[in-house]
Protein backbone atom coordinates (compact mmCIF):
# COMPACT_ATOMS: atom_id res chain seq x y z
CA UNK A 1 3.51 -7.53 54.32
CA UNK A 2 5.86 -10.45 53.82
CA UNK A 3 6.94 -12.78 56.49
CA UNK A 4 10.14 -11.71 57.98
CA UNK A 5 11.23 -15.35 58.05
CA UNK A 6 10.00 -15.57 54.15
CA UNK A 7 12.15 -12.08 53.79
CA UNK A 8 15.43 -13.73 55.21
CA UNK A 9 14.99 -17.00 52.87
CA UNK A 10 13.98 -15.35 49.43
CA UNK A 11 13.80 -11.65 49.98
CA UNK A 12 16.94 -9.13 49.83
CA UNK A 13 18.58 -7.48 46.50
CA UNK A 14 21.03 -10.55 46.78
CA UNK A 15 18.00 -12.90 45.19
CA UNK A 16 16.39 -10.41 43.14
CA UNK A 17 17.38 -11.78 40.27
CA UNK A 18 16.45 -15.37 41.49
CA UNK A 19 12.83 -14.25 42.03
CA UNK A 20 12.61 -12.73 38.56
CA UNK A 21 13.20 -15.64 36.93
CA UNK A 22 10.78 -17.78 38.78
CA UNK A 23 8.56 -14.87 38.58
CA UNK A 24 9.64 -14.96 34.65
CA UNK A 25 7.85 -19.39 35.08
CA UNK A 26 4.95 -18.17 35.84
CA UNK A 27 4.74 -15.60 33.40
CA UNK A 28 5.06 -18.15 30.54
CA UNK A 29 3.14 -20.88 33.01
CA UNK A 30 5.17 -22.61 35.41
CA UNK A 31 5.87 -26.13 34.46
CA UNK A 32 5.65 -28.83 37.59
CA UNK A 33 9.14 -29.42 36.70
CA UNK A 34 11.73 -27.10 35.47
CA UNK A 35 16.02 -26.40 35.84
CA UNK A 36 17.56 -23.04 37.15
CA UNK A 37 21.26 -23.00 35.66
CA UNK A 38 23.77 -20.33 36.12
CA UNK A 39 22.86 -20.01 39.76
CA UNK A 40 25.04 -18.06 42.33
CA UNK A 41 25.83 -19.21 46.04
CA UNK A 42 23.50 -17.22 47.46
CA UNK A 43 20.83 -18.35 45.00
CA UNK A 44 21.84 -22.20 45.42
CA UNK A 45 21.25 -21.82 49.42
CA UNK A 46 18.14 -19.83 49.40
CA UNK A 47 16.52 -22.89 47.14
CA UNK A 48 18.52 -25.39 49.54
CA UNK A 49 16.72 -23.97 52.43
CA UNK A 50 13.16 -23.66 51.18
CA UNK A 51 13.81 -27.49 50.11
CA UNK A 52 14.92 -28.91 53.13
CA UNK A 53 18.37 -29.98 51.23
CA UNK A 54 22.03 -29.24 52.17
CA UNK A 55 23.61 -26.87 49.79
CA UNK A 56 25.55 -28.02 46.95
CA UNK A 57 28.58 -27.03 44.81
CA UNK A 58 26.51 -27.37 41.73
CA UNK A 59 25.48 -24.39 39.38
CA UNK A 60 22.32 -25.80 38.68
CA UNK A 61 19.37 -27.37 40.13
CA UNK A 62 16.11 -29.22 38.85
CA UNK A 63 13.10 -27.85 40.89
CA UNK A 64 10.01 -29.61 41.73
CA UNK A 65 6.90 -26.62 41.73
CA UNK A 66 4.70 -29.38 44.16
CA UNK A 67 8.06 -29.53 46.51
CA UNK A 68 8.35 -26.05 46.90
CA UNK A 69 4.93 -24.96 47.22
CA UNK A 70 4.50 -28.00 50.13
CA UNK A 71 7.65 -26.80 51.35
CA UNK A 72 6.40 -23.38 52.15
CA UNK A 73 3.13 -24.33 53.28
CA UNK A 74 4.77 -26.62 56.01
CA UNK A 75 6.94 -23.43 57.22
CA UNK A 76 3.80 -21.46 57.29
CA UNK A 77 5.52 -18.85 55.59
CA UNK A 78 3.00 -18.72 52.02
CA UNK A 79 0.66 -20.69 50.14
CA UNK A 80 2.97 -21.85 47.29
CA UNK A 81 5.51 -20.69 45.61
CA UNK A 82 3.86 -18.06 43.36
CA UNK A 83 1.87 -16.80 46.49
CA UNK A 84 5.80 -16.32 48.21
CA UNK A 85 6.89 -14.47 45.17
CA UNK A 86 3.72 -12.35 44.90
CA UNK A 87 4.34 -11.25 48.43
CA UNK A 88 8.09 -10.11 48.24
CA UNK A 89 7.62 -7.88 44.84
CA UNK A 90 3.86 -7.94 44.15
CA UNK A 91 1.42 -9.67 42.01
CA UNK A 92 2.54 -12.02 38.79
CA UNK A 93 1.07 -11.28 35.40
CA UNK A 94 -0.37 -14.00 33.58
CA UNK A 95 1.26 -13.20 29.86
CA UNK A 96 -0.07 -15.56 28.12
CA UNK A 97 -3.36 -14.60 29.39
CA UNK A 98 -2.48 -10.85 28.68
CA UNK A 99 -1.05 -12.19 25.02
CA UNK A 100 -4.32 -13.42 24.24
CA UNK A 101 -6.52 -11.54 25.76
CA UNK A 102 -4.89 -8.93 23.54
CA UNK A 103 -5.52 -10.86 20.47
CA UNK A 104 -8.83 -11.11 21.35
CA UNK A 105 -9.23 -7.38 21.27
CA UNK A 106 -7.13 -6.87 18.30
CA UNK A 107 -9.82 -10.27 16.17
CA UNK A 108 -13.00 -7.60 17.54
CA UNK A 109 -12.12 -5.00 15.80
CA UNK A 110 -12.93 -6.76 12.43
CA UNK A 111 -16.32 -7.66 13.54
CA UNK A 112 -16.48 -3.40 14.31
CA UNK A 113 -16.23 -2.52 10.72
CA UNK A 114 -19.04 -2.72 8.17
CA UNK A 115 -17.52 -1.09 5.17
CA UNK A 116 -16.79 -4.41 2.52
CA UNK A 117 -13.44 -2.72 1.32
CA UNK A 118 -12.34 -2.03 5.23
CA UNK A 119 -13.44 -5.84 6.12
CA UNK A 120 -11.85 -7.12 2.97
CA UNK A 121 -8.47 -5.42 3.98
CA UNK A 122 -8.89 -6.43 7.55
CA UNK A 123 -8.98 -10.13 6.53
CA UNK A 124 -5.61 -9.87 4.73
CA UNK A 125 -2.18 -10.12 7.33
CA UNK A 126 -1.06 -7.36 5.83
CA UNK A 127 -4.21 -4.94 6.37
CA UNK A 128 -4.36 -6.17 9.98
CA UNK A 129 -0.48 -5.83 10.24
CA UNK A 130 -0.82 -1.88 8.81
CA UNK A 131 -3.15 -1.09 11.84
CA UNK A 132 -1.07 -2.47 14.13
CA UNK A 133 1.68 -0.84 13.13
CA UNK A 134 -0.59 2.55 13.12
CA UNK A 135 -2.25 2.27 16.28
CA UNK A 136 -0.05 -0.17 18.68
CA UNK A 137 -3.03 -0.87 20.66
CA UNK A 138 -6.48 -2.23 19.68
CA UNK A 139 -7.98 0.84 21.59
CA UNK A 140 -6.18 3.79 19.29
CA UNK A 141 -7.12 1.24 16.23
CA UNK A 142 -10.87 1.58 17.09
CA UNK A 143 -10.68 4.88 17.24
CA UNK A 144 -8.41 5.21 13.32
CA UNK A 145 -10.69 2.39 11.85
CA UNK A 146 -13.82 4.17 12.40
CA UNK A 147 -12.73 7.40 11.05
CA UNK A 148 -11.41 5.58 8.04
CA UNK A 149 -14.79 3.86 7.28
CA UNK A 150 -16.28 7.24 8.09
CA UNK A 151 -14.40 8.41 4.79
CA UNK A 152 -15.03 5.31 2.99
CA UNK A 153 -18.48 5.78 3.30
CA UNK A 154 -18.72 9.09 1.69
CA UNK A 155 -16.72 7.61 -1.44
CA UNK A 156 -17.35 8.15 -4.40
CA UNK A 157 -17.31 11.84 -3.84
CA UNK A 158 -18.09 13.92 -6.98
CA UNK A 159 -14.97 15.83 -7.19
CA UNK A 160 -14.31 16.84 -3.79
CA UNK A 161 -10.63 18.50 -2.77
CA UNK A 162 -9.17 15.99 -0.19
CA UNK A 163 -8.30 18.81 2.36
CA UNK A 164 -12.31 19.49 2.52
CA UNK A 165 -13.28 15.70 2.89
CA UNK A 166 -11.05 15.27 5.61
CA UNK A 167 -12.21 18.31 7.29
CA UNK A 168 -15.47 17.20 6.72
CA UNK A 169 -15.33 13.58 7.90
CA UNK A 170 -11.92 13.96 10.57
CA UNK A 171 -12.60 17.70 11.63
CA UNK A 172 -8.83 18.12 10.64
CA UNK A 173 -8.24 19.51 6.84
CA UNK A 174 -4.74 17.75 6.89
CA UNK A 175 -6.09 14.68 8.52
CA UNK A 176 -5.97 12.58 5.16
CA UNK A 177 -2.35 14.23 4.07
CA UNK A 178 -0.14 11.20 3.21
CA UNK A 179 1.39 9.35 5.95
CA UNK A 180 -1.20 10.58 8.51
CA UNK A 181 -2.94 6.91 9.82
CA UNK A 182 -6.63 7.44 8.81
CA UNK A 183 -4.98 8.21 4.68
CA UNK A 184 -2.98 5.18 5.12
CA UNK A 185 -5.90 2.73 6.31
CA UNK A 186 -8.02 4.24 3.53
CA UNK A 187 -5.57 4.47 0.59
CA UNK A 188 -5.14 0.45 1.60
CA UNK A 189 -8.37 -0.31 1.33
CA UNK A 190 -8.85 1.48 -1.76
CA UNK A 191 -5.94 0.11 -3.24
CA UNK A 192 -7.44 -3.51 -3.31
CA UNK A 193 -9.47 -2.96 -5.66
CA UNK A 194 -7.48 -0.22 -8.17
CA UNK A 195 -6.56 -1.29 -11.75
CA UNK A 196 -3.25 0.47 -11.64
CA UNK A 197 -0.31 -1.28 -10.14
CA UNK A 198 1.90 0.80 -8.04
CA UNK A 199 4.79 0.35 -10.32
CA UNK A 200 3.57 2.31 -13.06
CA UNK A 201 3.74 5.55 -11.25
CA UNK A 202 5.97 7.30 -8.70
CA UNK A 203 4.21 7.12 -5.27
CA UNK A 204 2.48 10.58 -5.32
CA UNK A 205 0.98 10.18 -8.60
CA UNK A 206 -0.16 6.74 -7.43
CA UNK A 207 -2.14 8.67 -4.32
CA UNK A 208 -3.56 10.96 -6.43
CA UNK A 209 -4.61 8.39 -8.92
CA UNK A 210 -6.06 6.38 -6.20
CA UNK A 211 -8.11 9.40 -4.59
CA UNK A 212 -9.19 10.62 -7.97
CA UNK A 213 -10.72 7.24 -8.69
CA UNK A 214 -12.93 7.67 -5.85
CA UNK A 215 -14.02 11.30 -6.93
CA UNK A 216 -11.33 13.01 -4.67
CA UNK A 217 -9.22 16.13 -5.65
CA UNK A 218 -5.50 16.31 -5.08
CA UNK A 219 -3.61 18.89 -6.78
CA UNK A 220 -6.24 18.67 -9.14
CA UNK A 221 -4.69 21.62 -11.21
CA UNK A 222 -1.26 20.10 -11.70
CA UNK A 223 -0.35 17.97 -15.07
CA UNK A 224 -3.69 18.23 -16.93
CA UNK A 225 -4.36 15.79 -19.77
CA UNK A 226 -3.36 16.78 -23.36
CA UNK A 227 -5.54 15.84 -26.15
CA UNK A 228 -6.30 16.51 -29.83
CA UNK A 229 -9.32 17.01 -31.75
CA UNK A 230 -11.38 14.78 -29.12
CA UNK A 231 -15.09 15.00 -29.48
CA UNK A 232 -17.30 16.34 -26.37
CA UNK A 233 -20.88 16.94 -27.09
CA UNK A 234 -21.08 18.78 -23.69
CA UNK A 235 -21.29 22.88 -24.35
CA UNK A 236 -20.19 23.23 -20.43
CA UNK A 237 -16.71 21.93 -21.53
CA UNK A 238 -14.52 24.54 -23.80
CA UNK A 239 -13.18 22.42 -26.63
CA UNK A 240 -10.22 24.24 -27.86
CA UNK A 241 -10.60 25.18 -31.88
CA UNK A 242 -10.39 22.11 -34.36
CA UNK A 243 -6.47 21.26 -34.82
CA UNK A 244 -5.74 23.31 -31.57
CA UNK A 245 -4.64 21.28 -28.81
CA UNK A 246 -6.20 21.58 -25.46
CA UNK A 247 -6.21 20.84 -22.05
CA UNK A 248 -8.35 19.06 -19.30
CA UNK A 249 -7.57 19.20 -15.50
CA UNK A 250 -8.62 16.43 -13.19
CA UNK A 251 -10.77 19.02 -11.03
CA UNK A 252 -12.99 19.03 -14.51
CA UNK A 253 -12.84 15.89 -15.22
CA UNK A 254 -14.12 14.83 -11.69
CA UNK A 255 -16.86 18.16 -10.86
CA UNK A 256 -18.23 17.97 -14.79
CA UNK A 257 -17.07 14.89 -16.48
CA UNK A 258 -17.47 15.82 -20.59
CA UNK A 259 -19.99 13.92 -22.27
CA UNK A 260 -17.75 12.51 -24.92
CA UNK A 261 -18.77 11.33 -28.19
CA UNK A 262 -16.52 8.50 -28.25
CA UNK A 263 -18.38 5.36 -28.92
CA UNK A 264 -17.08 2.57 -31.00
CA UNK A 265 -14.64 5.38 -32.35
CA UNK A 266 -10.57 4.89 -32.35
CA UNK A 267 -9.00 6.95 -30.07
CA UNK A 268 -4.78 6.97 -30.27
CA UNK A 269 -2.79 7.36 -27.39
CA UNK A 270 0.85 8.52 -27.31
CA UNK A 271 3.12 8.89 -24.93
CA UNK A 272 5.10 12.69 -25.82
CA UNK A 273 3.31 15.89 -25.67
CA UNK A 274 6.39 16.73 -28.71
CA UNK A 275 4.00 14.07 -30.54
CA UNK A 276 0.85 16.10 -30.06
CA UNK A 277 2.71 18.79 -31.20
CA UNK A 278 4.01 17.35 -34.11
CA UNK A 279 0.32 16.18 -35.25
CA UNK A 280 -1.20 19.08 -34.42
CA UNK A 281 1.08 20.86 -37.24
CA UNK A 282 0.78 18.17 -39.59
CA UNK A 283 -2.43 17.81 -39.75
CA UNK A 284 -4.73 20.24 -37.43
CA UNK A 285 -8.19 19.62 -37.71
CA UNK A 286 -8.07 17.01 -40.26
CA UNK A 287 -5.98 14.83 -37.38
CA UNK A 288 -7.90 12.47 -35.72
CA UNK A 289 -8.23 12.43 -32.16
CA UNK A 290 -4.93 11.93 -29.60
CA UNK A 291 -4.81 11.92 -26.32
CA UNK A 292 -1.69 11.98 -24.65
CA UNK A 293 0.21 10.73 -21.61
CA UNK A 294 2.65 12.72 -20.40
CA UNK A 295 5.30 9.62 -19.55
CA UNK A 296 4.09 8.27 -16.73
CA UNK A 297 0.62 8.88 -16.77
CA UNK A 298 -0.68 10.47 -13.62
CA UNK A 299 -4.40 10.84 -12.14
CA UNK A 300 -6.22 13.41 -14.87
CA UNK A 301 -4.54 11.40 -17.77
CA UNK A 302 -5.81 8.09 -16.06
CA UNK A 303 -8.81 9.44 -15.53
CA UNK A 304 -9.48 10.91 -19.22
CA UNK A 305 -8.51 7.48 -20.26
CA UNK A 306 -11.08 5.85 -18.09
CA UNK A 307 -13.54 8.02 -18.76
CA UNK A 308 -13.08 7.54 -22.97
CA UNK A 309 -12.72 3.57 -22.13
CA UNK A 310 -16.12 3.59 -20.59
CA UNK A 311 -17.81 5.88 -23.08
CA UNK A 312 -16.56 3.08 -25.54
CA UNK A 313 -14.29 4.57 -27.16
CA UNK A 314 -11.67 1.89 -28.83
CA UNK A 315 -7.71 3.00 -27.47
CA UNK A 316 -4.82 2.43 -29.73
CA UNK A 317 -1.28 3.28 -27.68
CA UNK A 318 1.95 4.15 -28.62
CA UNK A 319 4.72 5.05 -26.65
CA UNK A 320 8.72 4.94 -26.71
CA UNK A 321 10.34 1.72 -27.40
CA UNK A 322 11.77 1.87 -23.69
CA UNK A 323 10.91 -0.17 -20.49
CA UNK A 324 8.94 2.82 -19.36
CA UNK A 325 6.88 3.22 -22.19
CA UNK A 326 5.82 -0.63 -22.06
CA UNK A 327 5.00 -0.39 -18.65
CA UNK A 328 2.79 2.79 -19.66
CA UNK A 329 1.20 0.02 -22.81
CA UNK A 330 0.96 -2.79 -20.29
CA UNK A 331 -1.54 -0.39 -17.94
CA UNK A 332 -3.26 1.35 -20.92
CA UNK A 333 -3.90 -2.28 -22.71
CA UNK A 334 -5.39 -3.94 -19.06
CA UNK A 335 -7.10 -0.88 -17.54
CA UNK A 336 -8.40 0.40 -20.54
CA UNK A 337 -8.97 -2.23 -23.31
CA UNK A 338 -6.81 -0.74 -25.35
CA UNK A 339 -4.95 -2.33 -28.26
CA UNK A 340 -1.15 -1.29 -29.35
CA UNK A 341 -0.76 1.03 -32.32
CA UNK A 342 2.32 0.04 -34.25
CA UNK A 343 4.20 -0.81 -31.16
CA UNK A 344 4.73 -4.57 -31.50
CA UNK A 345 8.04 -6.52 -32.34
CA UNK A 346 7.81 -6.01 -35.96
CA UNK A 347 7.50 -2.26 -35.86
CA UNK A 348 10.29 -2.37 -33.36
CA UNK A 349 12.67 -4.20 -35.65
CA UNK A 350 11.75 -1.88 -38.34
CA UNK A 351 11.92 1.10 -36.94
CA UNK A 352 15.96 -0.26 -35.27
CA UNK A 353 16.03 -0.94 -39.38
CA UNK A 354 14.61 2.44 -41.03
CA UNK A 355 15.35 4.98 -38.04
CA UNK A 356 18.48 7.14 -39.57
CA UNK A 357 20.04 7.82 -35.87
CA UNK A 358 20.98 5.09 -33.56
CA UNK A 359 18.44 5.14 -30.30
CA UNK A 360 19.63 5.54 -27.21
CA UNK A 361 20.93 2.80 -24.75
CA UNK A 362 18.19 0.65 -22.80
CA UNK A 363 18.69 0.72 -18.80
CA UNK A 364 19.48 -2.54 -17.01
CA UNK A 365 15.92 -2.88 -15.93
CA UNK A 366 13.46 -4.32 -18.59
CA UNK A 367 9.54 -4.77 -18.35
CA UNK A 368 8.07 -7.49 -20.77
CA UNK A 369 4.89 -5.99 -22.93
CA UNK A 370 1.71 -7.81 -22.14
CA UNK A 371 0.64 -7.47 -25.49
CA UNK A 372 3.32 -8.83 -27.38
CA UNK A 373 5.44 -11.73 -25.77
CA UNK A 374 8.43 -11.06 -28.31
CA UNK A 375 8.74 -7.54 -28.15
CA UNK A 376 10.73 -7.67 -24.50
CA UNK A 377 13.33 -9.80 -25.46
CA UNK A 378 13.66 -8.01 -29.15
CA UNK A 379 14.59 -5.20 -26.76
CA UNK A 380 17.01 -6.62 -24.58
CA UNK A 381 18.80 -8.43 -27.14
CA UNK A 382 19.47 -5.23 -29.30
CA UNK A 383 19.91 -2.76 -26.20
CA UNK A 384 18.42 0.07 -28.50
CA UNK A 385 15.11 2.36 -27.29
CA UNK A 386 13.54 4.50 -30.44
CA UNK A 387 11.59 7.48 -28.82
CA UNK A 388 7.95 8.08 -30.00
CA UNK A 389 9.25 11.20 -32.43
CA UNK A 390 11.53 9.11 -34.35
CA UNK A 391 8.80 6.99 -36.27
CA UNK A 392 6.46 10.76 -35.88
CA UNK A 393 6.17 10.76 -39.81
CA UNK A 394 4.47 6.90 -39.75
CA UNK A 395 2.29 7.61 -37.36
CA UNK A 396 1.19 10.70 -38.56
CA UNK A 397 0.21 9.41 -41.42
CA UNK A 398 -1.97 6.64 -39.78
CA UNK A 399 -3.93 10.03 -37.99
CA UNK A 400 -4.82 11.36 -41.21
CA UNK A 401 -8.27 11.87 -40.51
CA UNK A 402 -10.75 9.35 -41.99
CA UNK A 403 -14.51 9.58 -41.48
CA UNK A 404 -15.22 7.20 -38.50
């Protein structure tokens, strides 16, 4: 209980706002000197009195924290200043303590995780940023970290649907649905290390290319690779008739990757199924293999291309002369090794020269090939795109089948 003589010189609603700001000193570490400006009457004449001083018209007034604390102990009303204040509305919190004693909590949790792709993303400001912004408080992040490494750690999975790691590993099938905190934590980390940039894709392809990479299913039946006349010596996997073409869904590629017979053999890659279709008619089984894109290629096609890549199989790409289908060549070329198949700035100038119909108008936006540094600006400066089926007849004839 406060002094009643303290409560007439500092207490009252009238100097509430007088002992929040000195409070507000101490909060940030009182200074033995500081300056009060704005001050009303009242306030001016409460600080008069604890000083000793006559009041004065001013609005402002440089304090001394040694002066007031003496001051105080001479009335025998408190200790000091902060021990006055403490009294009237309670005990002071020490922020910057609480600031860094929070930060201190917040560095442990690195030192909690084990998993080198969780540490590695922890180091970054933006990993440690993402958790903040997940769990606001170091306790709620222990708690989402360890059920992310807990995922982590039973990655690669060998084709597993995402709903049953999740209710495996979380005890909640929807626990790793996108934008739930333990999905975003673990799609970070996994993201460090991914080939694919996240431009290439639309964001949901880019999750499911992500999971599939580390053996986990989502929507594994939707947009299945296309390919031609590509050799599997596995009898588990139903290659479609020679010339026919077929289908492979990521859930297959992930439960029973096909043993392909691919080694040091050329593999094309287009962009258009209409291509596929186009070759297929041409040439059936005297084409040699295609695999196709589908546009933007999404997580089976990525992952039928990474499979061939590391059978060593030797990609040639094609696409549309557009700023999509370089961005497609600039991930097929780095991810996969692949080289470009009559898609540099020569066949680009000649196909703008043989191609009877005018192409199509380029967007504002333009990607530069990786490949070939003259083909971008060849494109911008004639403002033309020439789809895939355009130059079909050419590169038909370069699939004519050859013994390989």
């Amino acid at each position: 209980m406060a002094d009643p003589r303290l409560m007439r010189l500092l207490g009252g609603d009238a100097l509430a706002g007088l002992r929040r700001r000195l409070r507000q000193r101490y909060e940030r570490s009182m200074p033995e000197t500081f300056r009060l400006s704005g001050l009303t009457e009242a306030e001016r004449n409460a600080l008069a009195g604890l000083l000793g001083r006559k009041p004065r018209q001013a609005d402002s007034m440089t304090l001394d924290v040694a002066g007031l604390d003496g001051a105080l102990q001479r009335a025998g009303l408190a200790e000091s200043l902060r021990d006055a204040l403490e009294r009237l509305d309670g005990p002071i919190v020490d922020r910057a303590a609480e600031r860094a004693a929070l930060q201190a909590q917040w560095t442990a949790l690195r030192g909690r995780c084990d998993d080198a792709r969780l540490s590695a993303l922890l180091e970054l400001p933006r990993g440690m940023a993402l958790v903040k912004r997940l769990a606001r408080h170091p306790a709620a992040a222990g708690q989402i970290l360890d059920a992310a490494q807990a995922v982590l750690r039973a990655l690669p999975a060998a084709g597993m649907p995402r709903s049953r790691l999740a209710a495996e590993m979380l005890g909640d099938a929807h626990g790793l649905d996108p934008g739930r905190p333990v999905a975003s934590i673990v799609l970070a980390a996994l993201r460090r290390n991914a080939d694919a940039p996240e431009d290439v894709a639309g964001a949901e392809d880019n999750i499911r290319d992500l999971w599939a990479q580390a053996g986990v299913m989502v929507n594994e039946l939707s947009r299945p690779a296309l390919f031609l006349n590509l050799p599997a010596g596995d009898a588990s996997f139903r290659i479609p008739a020679p010339g026919e073409p077929g289908y492979v869904s990521l859930r297959t590629l992930l439960r029973q990757p096909p043993a392909w017979q691919v080694a040091g053999r050329d593999i094309h890659v287009c962009e258009n199924p209409n291509l596929v279709a186009i070759v297929a008619d041409a040439l059936g089984a005297d084409a040699a293999p295609l695999v196709c894109t589908d546009g933007m290629p999404a997580a089976a096609q990525r992952t039928l291309l990474l499979q061939l890549a590391a059978a060593g199989a030797c990609l040639h790409y094609h696409g549309d002369f557009d700023w999509p289908g370089l961005a497609i060549g600039n991930w097929v070329m780095r991810a996969c090794g692949a080289r470009p198949w009559r898609f540099g700035v020569a066949d680009y100038l000649a196909a703008l020269r043989d191609v009877p119909v005018r192409g199509r108008a380029l967007g504002p936006e333009s990607v530069d090939a990786d490949w070939d540094d003259s083909l971008g600006p060849a494109m911008r400066e004639h403002g033309r795109a020439v789809d895939e089926e355009a130059v079909a007849a050419m590169l038909v004839r370069d699939l004519e089948w050859t013994s390989q």
